[in-house]
Protein backbone atom coordinates (compact mmCIF):
# COMPACT_ATOMS: atom_id res chain seq x y z
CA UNK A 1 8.87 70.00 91.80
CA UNK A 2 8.27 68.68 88.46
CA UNK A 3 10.40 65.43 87.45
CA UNK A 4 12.19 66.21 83.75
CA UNK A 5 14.07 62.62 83.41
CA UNK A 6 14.82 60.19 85.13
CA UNK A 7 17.98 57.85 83.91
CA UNK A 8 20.21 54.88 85.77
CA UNK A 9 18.34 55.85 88.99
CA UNK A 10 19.16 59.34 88.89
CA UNK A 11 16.04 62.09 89.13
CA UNK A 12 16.14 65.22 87.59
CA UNK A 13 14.15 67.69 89.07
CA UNK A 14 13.13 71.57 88.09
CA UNK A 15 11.55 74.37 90.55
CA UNK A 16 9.22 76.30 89.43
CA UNK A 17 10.75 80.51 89.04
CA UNK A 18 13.51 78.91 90.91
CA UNK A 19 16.75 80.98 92.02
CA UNK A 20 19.72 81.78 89.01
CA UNK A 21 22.02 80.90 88.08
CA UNK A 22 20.00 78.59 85.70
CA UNK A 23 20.30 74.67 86.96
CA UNK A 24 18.54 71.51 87.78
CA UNK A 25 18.03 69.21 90.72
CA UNK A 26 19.75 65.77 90.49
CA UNK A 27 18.92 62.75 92.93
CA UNK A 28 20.28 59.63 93.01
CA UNK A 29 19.32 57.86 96.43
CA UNK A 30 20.04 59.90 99.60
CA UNK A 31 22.42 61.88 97.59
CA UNK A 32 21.43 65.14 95.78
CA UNK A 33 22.90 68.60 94.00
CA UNK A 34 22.20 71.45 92.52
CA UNK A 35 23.64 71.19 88.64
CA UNK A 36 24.13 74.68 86.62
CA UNK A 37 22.82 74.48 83.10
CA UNK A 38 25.96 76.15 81.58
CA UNK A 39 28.30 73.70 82.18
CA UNK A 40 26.94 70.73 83.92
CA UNK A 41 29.20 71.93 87.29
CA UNK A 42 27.51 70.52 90.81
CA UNK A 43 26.79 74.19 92.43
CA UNK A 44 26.02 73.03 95.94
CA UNK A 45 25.34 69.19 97.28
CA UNK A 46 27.29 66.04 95.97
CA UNK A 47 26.49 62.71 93.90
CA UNK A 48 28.59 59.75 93.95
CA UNK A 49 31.64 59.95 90.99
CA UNK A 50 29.98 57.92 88.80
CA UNK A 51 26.28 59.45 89.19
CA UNK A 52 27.97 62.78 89.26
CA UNK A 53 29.82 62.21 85.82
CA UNK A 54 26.61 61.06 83.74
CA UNK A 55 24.41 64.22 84.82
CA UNK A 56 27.31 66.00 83.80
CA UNK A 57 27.33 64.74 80.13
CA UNK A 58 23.64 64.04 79.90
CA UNK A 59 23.04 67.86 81.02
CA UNK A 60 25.53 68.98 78.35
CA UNK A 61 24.40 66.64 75.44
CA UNK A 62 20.85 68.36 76.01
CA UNK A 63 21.39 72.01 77.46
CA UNK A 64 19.41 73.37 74.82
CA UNK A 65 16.40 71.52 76.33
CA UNK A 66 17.29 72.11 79.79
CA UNK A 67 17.57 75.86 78.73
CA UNK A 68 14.18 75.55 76.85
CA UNK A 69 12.54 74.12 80.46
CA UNK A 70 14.27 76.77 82.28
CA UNK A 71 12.48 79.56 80.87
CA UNK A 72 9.24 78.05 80.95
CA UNK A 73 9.57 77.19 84.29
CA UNK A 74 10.45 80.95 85.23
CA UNK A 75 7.34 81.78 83.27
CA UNK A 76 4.91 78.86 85.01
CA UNK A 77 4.51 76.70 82.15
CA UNK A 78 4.45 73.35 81.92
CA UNK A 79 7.72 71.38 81.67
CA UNK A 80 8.84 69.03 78.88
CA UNK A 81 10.09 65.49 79.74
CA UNK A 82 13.50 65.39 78.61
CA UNK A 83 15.02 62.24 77.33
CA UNK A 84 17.69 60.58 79.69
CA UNK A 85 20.96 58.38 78.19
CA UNK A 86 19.20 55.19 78.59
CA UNK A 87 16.36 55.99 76.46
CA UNK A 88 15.38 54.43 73.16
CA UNK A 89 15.27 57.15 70.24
């Protein structure tokens, strides 16, 4: 499973012609979820509060990204590293 960003410990992961709805696997130590690309929602799984609250506004500040790596990973292609909150731009 291809790693897309990683930010303040927290991996985000996407499957290859993975399952809908659209989302995104977050890790942050033992903990993990399943995060729908709409609206940043956990969709199965649990992160700590705080973890929980900065996927949620990282994945809505760059949905059209996420979206973007979506379809190519429905269609096999490679993925694009997506830049995380703590990044320098």
């Amino acid at each position: 499973m291809p790693t897309i960003a990683w930010f303040y410990g927290i991996t985000i992961q996407m499957y290859y012609d993975d399952h809908e709805p659209p989302h995104f696997h977050a890790r942050y130590g033992r903990a993990k979820a399943l995060v729908r690309l709409s609206d940043g929602v956990i969709m199965a799984g649990e992160l700590p509060p705080v973890a929980s609250r900065m996927v949620r506004d990282w994945a809505l500040a760059r949905r059209s990204e996420l979206q973007d790596n979506w379809r190519r990973a429905r269609a096999y292609r490679p993925l694009e590293k997506v830049p995380g909150p703590d990044d320098d731009e």
